[in-house]
N, C-alpha and C. Protein backbone atom coordinates (compact mmCIF):
# COMPACT_ATOMS: atom_id res chain seq x y z
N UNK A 1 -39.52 14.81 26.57
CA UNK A 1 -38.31 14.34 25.93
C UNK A 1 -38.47 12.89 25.47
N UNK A 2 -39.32 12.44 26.38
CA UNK A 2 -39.05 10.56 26.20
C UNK A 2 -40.25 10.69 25.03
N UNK A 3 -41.36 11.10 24.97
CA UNK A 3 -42.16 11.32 23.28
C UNK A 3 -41.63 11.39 22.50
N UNK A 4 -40.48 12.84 22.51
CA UNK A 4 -39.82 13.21 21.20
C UNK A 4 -38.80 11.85 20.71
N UNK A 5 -38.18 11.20 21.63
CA UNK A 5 -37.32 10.55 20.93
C UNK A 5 -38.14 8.91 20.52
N UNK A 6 -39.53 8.82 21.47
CA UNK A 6 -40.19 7.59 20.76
C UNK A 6 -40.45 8.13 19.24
N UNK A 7 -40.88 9.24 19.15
CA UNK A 7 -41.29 10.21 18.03
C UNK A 7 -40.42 9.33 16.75
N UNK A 8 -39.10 9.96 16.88
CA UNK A 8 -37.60 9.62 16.51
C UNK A 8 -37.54 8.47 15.89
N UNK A 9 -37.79 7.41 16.81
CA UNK A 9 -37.61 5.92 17.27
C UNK A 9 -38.30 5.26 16.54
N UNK A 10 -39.19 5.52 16.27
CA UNK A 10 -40.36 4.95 15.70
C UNK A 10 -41.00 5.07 14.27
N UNK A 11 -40.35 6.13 13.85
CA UNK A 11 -40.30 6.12 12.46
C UNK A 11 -41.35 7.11 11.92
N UNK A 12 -41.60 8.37 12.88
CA UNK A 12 -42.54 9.01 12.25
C UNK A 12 -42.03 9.98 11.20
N UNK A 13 -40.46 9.80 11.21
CA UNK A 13 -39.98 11.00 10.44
C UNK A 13 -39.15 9.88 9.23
N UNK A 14 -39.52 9.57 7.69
CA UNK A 14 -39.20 9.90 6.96
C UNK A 14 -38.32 10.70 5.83
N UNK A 15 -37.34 10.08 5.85
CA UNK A 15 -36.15 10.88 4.73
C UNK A 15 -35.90 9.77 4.15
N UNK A 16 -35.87 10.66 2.44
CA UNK A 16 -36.05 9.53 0.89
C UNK A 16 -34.55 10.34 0.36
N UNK A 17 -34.15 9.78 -0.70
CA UNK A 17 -33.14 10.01 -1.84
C UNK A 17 -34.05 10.70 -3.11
N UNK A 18 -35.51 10.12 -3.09
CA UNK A 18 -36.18 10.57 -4.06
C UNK A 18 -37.51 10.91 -3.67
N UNK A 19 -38.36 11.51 -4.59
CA UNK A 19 -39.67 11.74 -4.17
C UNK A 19 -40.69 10.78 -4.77
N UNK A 20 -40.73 10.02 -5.19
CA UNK A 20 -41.10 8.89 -6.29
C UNK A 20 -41.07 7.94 -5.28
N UNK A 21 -40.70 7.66 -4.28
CA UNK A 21 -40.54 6.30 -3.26
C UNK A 21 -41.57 6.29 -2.25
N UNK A 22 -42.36 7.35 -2.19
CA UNK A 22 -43.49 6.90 -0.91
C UNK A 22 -44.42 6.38 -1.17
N UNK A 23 -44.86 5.14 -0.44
CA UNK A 23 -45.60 3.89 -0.85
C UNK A 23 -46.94 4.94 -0.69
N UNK A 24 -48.04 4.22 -1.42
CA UNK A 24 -49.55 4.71 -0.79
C UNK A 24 -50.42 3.15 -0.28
N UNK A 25 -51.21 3.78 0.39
CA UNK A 25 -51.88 2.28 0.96
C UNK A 25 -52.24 1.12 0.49
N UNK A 26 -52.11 0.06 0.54
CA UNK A 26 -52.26 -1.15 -0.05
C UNK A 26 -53.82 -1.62 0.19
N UNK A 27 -53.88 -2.54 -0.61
CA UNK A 27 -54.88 -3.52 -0.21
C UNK A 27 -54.97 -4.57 1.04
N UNK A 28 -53.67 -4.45 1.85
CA UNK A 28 -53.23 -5.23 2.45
C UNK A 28 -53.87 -4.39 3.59
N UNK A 29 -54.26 -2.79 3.32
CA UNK A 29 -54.27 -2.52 4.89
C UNK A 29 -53.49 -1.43 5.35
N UNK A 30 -53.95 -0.69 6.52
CA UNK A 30 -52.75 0.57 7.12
C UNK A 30 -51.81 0.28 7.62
N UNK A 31 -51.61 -1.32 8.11
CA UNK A 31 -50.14 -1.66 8.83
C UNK A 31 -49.38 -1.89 7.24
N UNK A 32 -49.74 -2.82 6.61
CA UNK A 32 -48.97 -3.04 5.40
C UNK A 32 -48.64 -1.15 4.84
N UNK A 33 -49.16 -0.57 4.57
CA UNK A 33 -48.71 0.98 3.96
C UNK A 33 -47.54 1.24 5.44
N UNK A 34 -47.99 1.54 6.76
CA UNK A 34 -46.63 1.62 7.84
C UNK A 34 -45.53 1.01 7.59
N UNK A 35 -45.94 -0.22 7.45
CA UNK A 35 -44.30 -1.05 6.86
C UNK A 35 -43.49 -0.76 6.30
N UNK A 36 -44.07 -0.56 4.76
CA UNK A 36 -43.60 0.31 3.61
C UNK A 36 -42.89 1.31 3.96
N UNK A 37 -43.88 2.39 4.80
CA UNK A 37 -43.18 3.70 5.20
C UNK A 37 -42.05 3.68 5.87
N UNK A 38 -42.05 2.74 7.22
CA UNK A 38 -40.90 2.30 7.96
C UNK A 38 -39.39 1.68 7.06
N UNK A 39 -39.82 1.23 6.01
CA UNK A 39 -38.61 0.80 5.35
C UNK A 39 -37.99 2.21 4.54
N UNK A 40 -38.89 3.41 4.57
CA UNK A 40 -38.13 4.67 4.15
C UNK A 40 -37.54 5.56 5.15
N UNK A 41 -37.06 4.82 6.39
CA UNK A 41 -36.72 5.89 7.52
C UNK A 41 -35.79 6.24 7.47
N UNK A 42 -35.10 7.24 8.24
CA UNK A 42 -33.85 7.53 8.23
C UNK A 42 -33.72 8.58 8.77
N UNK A 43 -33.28 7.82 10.15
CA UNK A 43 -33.25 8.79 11.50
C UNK A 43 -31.74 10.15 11.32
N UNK A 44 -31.73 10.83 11.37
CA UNK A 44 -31.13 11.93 11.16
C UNK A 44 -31.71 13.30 11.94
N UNK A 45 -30.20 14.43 11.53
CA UNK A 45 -31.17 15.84 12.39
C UNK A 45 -32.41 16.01 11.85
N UNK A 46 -32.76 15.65 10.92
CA UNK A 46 -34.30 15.85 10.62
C UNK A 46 -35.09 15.30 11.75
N UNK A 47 -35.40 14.14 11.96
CA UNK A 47 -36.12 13.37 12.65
C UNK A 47 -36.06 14.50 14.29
N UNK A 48 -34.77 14.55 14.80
CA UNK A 48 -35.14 15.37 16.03
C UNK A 48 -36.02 16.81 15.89
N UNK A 49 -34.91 17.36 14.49
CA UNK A 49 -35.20 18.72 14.43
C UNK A 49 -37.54 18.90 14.82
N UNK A 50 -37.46 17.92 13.86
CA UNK A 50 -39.53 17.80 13.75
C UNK A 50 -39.92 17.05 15.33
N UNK A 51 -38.94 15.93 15.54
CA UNK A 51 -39.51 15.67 16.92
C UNK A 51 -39.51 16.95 17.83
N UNK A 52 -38.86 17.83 18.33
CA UNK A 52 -38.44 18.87 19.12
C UNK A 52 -39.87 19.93 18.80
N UNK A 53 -39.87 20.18 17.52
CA UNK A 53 -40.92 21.08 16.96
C UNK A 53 -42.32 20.26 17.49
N UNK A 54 -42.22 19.21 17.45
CA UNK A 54 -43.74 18.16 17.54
C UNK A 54 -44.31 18.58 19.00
N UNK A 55 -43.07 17.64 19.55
CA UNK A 55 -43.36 17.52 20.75
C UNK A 55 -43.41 18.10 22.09
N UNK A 56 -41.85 19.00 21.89
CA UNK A 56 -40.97 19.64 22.75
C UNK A 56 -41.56 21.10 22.98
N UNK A 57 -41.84 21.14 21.81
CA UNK A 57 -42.50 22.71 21.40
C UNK A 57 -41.57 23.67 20.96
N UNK A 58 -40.26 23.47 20.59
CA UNK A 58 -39.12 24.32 20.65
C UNK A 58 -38.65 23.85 19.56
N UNK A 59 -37.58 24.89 19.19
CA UNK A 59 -37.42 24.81 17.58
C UNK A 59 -38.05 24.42 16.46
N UNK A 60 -37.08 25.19 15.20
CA UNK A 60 -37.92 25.11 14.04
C UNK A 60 -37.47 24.12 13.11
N UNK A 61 -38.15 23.65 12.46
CA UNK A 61 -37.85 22.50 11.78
C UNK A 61 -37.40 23.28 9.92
N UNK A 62 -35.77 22.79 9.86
CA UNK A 62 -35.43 23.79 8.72
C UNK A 62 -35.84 23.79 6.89
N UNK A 63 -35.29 24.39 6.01
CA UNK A 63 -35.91 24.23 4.86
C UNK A 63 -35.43 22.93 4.53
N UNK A 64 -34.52 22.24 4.63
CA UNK A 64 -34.08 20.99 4.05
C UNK A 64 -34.78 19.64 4.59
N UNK A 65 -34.98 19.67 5.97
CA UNK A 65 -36.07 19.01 6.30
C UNK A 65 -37.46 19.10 6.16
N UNK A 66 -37.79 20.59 5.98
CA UNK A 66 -39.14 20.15 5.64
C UNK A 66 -39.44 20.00 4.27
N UNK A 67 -38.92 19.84 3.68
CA UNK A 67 -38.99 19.51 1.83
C UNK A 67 -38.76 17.48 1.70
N UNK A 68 -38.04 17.26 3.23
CA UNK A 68 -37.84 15.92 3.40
C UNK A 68 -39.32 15.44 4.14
N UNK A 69 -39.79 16.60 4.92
CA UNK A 69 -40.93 16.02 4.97
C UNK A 69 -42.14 16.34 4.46
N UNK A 70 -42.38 16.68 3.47
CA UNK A 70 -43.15 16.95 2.00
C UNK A 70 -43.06 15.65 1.27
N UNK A 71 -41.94 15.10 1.14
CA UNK A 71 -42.12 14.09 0.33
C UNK A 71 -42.45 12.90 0.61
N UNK A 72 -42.76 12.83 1.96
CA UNK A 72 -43.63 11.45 2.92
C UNK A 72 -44.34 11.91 3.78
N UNK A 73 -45.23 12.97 3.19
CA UNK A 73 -46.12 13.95 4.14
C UNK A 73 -47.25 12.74 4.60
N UNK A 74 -47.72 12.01 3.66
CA UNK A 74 -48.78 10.50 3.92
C UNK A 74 -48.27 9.97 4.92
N UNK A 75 -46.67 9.57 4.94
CA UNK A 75 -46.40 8.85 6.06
C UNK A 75 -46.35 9.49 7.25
N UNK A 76 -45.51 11.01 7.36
CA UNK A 76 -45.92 11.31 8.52
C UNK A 76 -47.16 11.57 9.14
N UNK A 77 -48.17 11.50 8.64
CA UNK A 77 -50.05 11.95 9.41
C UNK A 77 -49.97 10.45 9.50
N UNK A 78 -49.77 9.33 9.01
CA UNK A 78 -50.02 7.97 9.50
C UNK A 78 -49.41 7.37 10.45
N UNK A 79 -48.22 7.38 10.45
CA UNK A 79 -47.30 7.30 11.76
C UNK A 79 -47.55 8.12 12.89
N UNK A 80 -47.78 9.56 12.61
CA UNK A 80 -48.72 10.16 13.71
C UNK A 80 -49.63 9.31 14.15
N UNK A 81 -50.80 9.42 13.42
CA UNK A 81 -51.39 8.91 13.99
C UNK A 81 -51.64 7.33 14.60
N UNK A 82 -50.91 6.66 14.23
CA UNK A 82 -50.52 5.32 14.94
C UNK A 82 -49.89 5.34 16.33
N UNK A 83 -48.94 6.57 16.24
CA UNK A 83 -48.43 6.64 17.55
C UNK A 83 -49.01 7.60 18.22
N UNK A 84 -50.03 8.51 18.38
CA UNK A 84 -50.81 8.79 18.86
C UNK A 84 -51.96 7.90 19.52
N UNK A 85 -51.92 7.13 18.74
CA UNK A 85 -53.23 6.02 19.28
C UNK A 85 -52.90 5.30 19.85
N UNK A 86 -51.27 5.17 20.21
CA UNK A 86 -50.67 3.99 21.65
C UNK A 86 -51.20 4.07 22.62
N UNK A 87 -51.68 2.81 23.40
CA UNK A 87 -51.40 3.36 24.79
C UNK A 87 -50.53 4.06 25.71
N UNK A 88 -49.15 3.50 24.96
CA UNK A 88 -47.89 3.69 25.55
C UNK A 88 -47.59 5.44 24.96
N UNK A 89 -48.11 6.42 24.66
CA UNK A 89 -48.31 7.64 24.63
C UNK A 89 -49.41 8.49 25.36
N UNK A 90 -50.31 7.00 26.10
CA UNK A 90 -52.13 7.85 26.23
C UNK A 90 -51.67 9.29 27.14
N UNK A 91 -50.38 9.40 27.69
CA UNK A 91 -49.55 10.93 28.03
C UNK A 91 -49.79 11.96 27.56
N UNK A 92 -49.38 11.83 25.99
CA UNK A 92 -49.32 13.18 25.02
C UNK A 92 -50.75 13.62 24.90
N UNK A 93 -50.58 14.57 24.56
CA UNK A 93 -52.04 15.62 24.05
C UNK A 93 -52.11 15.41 23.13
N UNK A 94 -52.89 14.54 22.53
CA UNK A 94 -53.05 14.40 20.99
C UNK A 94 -53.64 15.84 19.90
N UNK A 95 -54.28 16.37 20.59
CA UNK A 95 -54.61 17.35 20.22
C UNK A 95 -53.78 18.42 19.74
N UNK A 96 -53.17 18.95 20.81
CA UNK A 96 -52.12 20.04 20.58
C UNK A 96 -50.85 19.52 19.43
N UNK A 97 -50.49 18.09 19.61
CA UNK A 97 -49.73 17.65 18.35
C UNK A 97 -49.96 17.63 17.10
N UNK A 98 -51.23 17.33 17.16
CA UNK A 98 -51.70 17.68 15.47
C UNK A 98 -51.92 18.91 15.24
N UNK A 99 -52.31 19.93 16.10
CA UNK A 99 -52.21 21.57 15.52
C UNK A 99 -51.06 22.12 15.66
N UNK A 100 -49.70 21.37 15.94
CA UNK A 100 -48.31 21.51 15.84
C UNK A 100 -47.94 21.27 14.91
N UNK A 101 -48.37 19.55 14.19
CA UNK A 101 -48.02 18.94 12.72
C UNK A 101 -48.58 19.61 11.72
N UNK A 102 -49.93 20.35 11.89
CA UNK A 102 -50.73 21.54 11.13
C UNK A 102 -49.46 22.76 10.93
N UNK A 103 -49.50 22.84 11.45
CA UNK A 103 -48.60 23.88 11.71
C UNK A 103 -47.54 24.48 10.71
N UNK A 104 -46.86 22.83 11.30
CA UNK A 104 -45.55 22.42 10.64
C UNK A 104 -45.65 22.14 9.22
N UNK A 105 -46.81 21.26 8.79
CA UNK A 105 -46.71 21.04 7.02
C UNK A 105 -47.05 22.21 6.87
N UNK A 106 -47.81 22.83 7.62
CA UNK A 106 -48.25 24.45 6.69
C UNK A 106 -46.92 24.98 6.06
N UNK A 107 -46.10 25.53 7.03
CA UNK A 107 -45.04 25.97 6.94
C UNK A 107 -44.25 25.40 5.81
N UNK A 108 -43.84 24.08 6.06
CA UNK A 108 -42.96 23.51 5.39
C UNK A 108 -43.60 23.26 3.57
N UNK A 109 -44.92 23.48 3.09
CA UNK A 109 -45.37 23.12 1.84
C UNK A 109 -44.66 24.97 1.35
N UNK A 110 -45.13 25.94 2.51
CA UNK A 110 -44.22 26.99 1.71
C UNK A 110 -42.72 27.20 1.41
N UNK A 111 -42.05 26.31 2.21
CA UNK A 111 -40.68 26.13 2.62
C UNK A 111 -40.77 25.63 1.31
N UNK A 112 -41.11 24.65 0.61
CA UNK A 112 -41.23 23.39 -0.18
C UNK A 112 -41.20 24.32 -1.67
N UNK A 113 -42.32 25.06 -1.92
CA UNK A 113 -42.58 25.89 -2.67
C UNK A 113 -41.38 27.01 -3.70
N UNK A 114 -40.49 27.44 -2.30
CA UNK A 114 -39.48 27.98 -2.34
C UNK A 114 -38.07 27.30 -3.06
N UNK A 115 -38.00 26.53 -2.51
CA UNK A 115 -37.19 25.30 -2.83
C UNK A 115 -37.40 23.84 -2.90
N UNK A 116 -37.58 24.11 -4.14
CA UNK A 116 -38.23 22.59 -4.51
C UNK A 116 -37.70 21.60 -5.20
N UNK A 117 -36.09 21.99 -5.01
CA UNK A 117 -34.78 21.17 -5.83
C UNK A 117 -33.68 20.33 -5.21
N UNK A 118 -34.46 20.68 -3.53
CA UNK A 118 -33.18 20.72 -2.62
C UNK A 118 -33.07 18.90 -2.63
N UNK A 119 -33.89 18.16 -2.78
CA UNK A 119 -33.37 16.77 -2.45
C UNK A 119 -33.19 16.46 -4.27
C-alpha cells in the first residue's frame, strides 16, 4: 500500500489536457526531462487506479486512463524507473513491476487504439 501511494505521490502517473505536452529529454539530462514530466502531473483516480494495478496487483486500470497514460507513456517508464532505483523502495520487486507496467501499456496501446478521441 505504502509503494502504491509513493507510486501516486511521486508523480509516476501523468494526466495532460493534450497530447502535444510531453516533454522529451533535454540536453540538460534525465532529471531536467523528470521535472518537465512532474510539472504534467495530476494526481487523480487515474494515478491510484495504475498505482493499484502496479503495485497492489489488483484492479484494472480503465479505458480513459489508459489513453491518459499513452500520452506520457516516456514519462511513465522514466519515473518508473527513477523510483524503482530508490533506495527508499530497495522493498519492491523491481522486476515483477515492470512485467506489470509491460503488461499494462500492452493493454492500454489497445485500449488506446479503440478509442483514441477520449482526451
Amino acid at each position: 500500500m505504502v509503494a502504491a501511494l509513493c507510486f501516486v505521490i511521486t508523480g509516476i502517473i501523468f494526466l495532460t489536457e493534450g497530447l502535444n505536452l510531453v516533454p522529451t529529454p533535454s540536453a540538460d539530462g534525465n532529471r531536467s526531462f523528470l521535472s518537465e514530466c512532474r510539472k504534467k502531473l495530476a494526481v487523480d483516480h487515474c494515478g491510484q487506479e495504475i498505482g493499484n494495478e502496479l503495485f497492489l496487483e489488483h484492479g484494472t486500470t480503465g479505458p480513459g486512463c489508459c489513453i491518459k497514460l499513452m500520452s506520457l507513456e516516456k514519462c511513465h517508464k522514466e519515473h518508473l524507473k527513477d523510483f524503482l532505483s530508490s533506495p527508499d523502495h530497495a522493498n519492491v520487486n523491481a522486476t515483477e513491476v515492470w512485467q506489470r507496467s509491460d503488461v499494462l501499456l500492452n493493454r492500454c496501446h489497445i485500449v488506446a487504439g479503440h478509442y483514441p478521441s477520449v482526451i
